[in-house]
N, C-alpha and C. Protein backbone atom coordinates (compact mmCIF):
# COMPACT_ATOMS: atom_id res chain seq x y z
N UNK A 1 -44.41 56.34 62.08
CA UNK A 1 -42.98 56.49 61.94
C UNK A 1 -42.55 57.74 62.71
N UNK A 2 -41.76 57.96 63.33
CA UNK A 2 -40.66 58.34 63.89
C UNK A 2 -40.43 59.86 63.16
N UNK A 3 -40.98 61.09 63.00
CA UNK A 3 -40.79 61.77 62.34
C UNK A 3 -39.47 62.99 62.83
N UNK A 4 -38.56 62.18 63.43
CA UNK A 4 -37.10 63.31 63.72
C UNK A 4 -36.40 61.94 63.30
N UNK A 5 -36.56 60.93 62.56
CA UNK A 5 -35.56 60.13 62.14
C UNK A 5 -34.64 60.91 60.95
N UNK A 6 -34.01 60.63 60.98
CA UNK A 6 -32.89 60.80 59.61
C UNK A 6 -32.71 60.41 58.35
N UNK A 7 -33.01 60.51 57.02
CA UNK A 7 -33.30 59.78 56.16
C UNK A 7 -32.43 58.55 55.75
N UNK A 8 -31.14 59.28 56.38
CA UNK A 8 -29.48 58.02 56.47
C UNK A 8 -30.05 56.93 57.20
N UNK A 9 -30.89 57.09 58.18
CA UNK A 9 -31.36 55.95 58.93
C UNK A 9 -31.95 54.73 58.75
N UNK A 10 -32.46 55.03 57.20
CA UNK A 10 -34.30 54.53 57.12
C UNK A 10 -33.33 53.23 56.09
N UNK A 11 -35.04 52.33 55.75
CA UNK A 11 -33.95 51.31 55.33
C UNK A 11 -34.81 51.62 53.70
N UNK A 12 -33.60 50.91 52.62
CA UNK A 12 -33.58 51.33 51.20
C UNK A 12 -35.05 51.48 51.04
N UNK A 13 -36.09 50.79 51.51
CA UNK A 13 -37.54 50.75 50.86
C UNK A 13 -37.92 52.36 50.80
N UNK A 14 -37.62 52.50 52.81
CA UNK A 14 -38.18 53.40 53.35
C UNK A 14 -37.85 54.78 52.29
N UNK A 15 -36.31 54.96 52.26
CA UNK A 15 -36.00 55.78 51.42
C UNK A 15 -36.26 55.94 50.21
N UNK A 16 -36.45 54.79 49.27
CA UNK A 16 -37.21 55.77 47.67
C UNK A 16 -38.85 55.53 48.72
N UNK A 17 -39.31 54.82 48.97
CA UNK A 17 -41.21 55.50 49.24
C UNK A 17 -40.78 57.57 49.59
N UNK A 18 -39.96 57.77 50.35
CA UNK A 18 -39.68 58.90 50.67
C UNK A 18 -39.21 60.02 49.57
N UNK A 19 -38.53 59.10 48.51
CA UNK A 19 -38.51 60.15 47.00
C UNK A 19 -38.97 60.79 46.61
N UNK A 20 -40.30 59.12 46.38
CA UNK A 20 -41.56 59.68 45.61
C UNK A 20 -42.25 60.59 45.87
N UNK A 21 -42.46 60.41 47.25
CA UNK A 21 -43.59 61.14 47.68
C UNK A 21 -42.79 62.76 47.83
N UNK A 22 -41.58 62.99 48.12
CA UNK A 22 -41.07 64.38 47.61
C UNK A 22 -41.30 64.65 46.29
N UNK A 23 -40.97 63.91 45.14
CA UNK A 23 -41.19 64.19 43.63
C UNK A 23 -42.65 64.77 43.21
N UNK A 24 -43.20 63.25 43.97
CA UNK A 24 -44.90 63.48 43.69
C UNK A 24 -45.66 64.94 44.64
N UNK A 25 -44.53 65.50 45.42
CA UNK A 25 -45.46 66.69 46.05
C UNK A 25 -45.45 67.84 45.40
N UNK A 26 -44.21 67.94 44.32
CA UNK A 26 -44.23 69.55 43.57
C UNK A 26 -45.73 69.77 42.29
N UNK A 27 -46.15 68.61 42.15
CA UNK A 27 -47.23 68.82 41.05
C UNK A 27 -46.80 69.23 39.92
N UNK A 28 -45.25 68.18 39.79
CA UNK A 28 -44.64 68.91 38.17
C UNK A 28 -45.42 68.48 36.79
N UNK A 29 -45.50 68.70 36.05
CA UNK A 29 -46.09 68.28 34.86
C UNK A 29 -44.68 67.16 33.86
N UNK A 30 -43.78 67.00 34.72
CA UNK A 30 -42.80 65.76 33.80
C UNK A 30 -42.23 65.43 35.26
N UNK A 31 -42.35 64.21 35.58
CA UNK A 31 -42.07 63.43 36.63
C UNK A 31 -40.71 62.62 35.96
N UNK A 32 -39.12 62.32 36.61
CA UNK A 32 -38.42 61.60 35.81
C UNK A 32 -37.92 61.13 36.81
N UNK A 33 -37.59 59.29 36.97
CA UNK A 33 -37.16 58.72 37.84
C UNK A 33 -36.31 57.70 37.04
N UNK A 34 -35.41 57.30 37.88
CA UNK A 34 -34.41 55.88 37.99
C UNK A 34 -34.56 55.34 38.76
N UNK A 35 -34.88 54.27 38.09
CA UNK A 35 -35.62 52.79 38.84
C UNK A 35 -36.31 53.36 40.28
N UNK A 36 -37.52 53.96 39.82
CA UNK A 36 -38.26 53.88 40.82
C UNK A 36 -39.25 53.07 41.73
N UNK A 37 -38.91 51.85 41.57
CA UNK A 37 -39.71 50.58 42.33
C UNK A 37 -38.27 49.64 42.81
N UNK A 38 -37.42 50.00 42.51
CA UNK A 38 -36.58 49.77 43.45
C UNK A 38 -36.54 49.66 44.76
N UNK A 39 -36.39 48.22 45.25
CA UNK A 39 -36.31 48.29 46.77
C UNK A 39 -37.56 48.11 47.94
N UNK A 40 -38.41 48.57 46.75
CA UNK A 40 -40.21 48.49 47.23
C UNK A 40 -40.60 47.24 47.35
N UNK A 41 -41.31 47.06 48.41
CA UNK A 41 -41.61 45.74 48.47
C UNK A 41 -43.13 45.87 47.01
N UNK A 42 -43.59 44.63 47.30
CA UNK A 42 -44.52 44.33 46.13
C UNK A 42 -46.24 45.22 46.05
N UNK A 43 -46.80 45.35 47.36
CA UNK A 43 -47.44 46.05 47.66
C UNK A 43 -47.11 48.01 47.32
N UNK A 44 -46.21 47.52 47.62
CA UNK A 44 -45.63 49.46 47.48
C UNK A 44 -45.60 49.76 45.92
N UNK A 45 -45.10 48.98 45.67
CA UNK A 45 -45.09 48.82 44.10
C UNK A 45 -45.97 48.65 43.17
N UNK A 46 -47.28 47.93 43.93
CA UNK A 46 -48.25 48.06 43.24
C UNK A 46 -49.21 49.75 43.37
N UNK A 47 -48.73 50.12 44.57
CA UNK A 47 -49.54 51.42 44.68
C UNK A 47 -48.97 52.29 43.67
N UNK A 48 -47.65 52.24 43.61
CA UNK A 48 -46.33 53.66 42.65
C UNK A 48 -46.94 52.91 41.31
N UNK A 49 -47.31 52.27 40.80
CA UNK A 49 -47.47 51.91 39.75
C UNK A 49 -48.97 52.75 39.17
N UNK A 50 -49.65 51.96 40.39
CA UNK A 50 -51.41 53.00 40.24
C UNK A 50 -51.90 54.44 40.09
N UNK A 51 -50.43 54.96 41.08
CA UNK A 51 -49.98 56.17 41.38
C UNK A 51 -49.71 57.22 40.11
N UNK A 52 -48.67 56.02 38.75
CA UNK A 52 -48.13 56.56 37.91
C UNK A 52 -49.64 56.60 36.83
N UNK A 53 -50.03 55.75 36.90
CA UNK A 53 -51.61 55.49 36.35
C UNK A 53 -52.27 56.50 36.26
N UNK A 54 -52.79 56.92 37.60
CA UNK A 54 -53.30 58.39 37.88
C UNK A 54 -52.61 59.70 37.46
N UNK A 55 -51.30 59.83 37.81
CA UNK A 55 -50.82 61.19 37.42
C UNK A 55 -50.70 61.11 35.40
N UNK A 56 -50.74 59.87 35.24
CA UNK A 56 -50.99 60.11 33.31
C UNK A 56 -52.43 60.73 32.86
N UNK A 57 -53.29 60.22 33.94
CA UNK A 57 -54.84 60.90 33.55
C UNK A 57 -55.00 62.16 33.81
N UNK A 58 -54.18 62.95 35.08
CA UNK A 58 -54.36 63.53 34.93
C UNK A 58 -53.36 64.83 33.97
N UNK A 59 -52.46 64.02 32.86
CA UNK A 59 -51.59 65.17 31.90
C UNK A 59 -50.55 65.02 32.43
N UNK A 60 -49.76 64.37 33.33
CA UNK A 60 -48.61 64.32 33.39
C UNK A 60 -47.94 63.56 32.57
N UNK A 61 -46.50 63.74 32.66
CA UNK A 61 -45.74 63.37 31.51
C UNK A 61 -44.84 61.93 32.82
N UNK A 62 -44.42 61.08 32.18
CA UNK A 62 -43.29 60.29 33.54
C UNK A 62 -42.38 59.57 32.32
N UNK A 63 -41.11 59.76 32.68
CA UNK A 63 -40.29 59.45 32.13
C UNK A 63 -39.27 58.23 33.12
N UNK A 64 -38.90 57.09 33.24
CA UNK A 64 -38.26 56.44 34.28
C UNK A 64 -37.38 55.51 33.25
N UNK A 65 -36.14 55.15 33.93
CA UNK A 65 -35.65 53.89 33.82
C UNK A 65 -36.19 53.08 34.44
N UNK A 66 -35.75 51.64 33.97
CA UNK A 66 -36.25 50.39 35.03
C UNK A 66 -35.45 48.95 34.32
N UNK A 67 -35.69 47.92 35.10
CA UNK A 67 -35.15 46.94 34.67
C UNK A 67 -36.11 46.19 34.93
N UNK A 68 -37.34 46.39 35.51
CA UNK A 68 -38.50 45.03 36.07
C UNK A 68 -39.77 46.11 34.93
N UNK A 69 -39.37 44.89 33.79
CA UNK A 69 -40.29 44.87 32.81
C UNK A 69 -41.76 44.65 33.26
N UNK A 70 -41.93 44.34 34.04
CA UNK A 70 -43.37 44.21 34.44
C UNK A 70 -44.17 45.86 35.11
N UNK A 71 -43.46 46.46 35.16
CA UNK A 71 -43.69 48.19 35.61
C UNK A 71 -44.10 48.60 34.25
N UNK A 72 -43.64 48.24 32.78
CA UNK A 72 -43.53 49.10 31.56
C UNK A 72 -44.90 48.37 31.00
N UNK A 73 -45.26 47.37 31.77
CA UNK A 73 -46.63 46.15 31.47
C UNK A 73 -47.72 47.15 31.66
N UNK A 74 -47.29 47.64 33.19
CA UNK A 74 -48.35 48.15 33.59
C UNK A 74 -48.73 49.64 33.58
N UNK A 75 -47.52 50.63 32.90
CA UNK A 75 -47.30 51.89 32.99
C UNK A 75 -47.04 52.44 31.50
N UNK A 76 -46.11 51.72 30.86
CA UNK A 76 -45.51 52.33 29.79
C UNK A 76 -46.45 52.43 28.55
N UNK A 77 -46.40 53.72 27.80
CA UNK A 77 -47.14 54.25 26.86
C UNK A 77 -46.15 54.21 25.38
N UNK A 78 -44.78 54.51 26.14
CA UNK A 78 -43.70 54.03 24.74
C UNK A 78 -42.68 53.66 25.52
N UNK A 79 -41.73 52.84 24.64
CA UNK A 79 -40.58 52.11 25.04
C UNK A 79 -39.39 52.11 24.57
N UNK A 80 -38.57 52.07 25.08
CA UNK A 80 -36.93 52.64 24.40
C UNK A 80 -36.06 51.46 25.34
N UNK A 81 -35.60 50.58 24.18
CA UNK A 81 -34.78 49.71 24.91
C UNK A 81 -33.35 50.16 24.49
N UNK A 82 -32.62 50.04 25.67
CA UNK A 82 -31.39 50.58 25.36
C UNK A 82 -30.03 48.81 26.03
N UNK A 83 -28.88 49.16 25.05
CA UNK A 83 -28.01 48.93 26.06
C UNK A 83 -26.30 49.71 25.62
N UNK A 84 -26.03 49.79 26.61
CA UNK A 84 -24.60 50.87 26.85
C UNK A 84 -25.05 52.04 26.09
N UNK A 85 -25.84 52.38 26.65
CA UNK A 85 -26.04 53.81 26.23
C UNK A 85 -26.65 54.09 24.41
N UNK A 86 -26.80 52.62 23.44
CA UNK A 86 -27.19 52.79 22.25
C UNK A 86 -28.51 52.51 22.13
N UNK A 87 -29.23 53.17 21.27
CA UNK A 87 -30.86 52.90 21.65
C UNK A 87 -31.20 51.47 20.23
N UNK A 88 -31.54 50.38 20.93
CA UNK A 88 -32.01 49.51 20.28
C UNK A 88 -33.33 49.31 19.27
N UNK A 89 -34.29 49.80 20.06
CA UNK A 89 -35.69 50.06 19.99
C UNK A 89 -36.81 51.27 20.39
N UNK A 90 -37.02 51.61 19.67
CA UNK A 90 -37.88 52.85 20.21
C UNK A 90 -39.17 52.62 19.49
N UNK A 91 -40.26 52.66 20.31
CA UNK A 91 -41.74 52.44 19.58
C UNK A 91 -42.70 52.47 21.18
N UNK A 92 -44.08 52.72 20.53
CA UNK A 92 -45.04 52.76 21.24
C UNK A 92 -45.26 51.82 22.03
N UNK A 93 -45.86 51.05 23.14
CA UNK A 93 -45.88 49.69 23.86
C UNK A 93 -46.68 49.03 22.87
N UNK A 94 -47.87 48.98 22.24
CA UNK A 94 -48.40 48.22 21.21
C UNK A 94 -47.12 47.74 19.87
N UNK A 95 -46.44 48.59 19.65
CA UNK A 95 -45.20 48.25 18.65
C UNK A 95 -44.32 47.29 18.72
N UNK A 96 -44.00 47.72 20.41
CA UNK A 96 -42.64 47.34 20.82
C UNK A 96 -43.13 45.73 21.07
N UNK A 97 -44.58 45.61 21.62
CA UNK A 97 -45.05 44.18 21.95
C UNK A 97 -44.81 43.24 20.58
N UNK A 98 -44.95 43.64 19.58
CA UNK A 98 -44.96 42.90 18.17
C UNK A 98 -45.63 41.28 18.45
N UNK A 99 -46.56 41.73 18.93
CA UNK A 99 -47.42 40.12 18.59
C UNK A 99 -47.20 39.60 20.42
N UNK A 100 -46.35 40.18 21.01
CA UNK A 100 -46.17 39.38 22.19
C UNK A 100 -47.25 40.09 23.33
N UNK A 101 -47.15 39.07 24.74
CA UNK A 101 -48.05 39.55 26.11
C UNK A 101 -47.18 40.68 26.77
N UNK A 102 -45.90 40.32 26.65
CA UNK A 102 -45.35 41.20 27.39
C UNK A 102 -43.90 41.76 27.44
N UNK A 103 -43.80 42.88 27.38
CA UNK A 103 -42.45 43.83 27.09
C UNK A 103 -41.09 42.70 27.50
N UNK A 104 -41.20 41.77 28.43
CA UNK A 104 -40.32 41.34 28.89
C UNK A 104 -39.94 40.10 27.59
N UNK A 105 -41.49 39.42 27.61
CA UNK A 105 -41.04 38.51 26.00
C UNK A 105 -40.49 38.93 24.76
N UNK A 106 -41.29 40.92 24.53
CA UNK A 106 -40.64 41.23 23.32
C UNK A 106 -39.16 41.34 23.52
N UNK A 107 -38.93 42.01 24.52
CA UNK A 107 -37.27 41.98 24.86
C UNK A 107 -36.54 40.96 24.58
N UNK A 108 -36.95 39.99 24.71
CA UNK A 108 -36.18 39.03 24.96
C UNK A 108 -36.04 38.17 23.31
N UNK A 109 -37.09 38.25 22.28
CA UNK A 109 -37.19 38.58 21.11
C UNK A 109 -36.07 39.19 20.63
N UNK A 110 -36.36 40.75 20.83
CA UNK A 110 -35.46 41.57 19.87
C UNK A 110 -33.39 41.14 20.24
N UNK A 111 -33.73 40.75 21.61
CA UNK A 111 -32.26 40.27 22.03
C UNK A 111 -31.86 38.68 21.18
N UNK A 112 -32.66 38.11 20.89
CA UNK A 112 -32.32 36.40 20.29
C UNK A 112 -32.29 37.00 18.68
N UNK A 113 -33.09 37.82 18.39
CA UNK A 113 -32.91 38.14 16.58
C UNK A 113 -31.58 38.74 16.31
N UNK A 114 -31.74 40.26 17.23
CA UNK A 114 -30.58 40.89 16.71
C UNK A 114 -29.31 40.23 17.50
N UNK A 115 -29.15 39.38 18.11
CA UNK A 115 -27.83 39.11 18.94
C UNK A 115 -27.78 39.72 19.77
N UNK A 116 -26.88 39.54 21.22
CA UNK A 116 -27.06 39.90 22.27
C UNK A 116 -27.30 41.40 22.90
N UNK A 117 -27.78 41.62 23.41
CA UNK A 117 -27.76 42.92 23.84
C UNK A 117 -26.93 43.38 24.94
């Protein structure tokens, strides 16, 4: 890549891969993102995911929004489902699963019991 490009230039992928890897260079001990697999193609996404994997082993903290339940499958340690800003659910990923495979089924659970979300 082109390293006098402009970041205005680059296209949406290019720009969050370019986030991360600013976020991921300070060596903070609480990493916090919004929707960070946004825009990533699937490959990229599988690395930021592996990525988030690793920085939990080694003591980091990561805090993110997201909407592709399949990131919280593969990352999330606790879960806080929210909507308009009211917190629905808060519990550990073993909790929040309640008998189900996956965050996206429990979701979709707690949305048909309690009424819509």
């Amino acid at each position: 890549m082109d390293s006098k490009l402009k970041i205005e230039t680059l296209s949406q992928g290019m720009k969050m891969k370019y986030a991360l890897a600013l976020a991921l260079s300070h060596n903070a001990e609480i990493l916090i993102f919004d929707e960070p697999t946004s825009g990533l193609d699937p490959k990229t996404r599988q690395l930021f995911c592996e990525e988030m994997i690793d920085q939990k082993k080694h003591g980091r903290t990561i805090l993110f929004s997201t909407h592709i339940t399949s990131d919280l499958d593969k990352i999330g340690d606790n879960i806080i489902l929210m909507d308009r800003g009211r917190i629905l659910k808060e519990a550990t990923k073993q909790e929040f699963l309640m008998g189900e495979s996956t965050v996206e089924a429990a979701m979709a659970n707690l949305i048909t019991e309690g009424g819509k979300a």
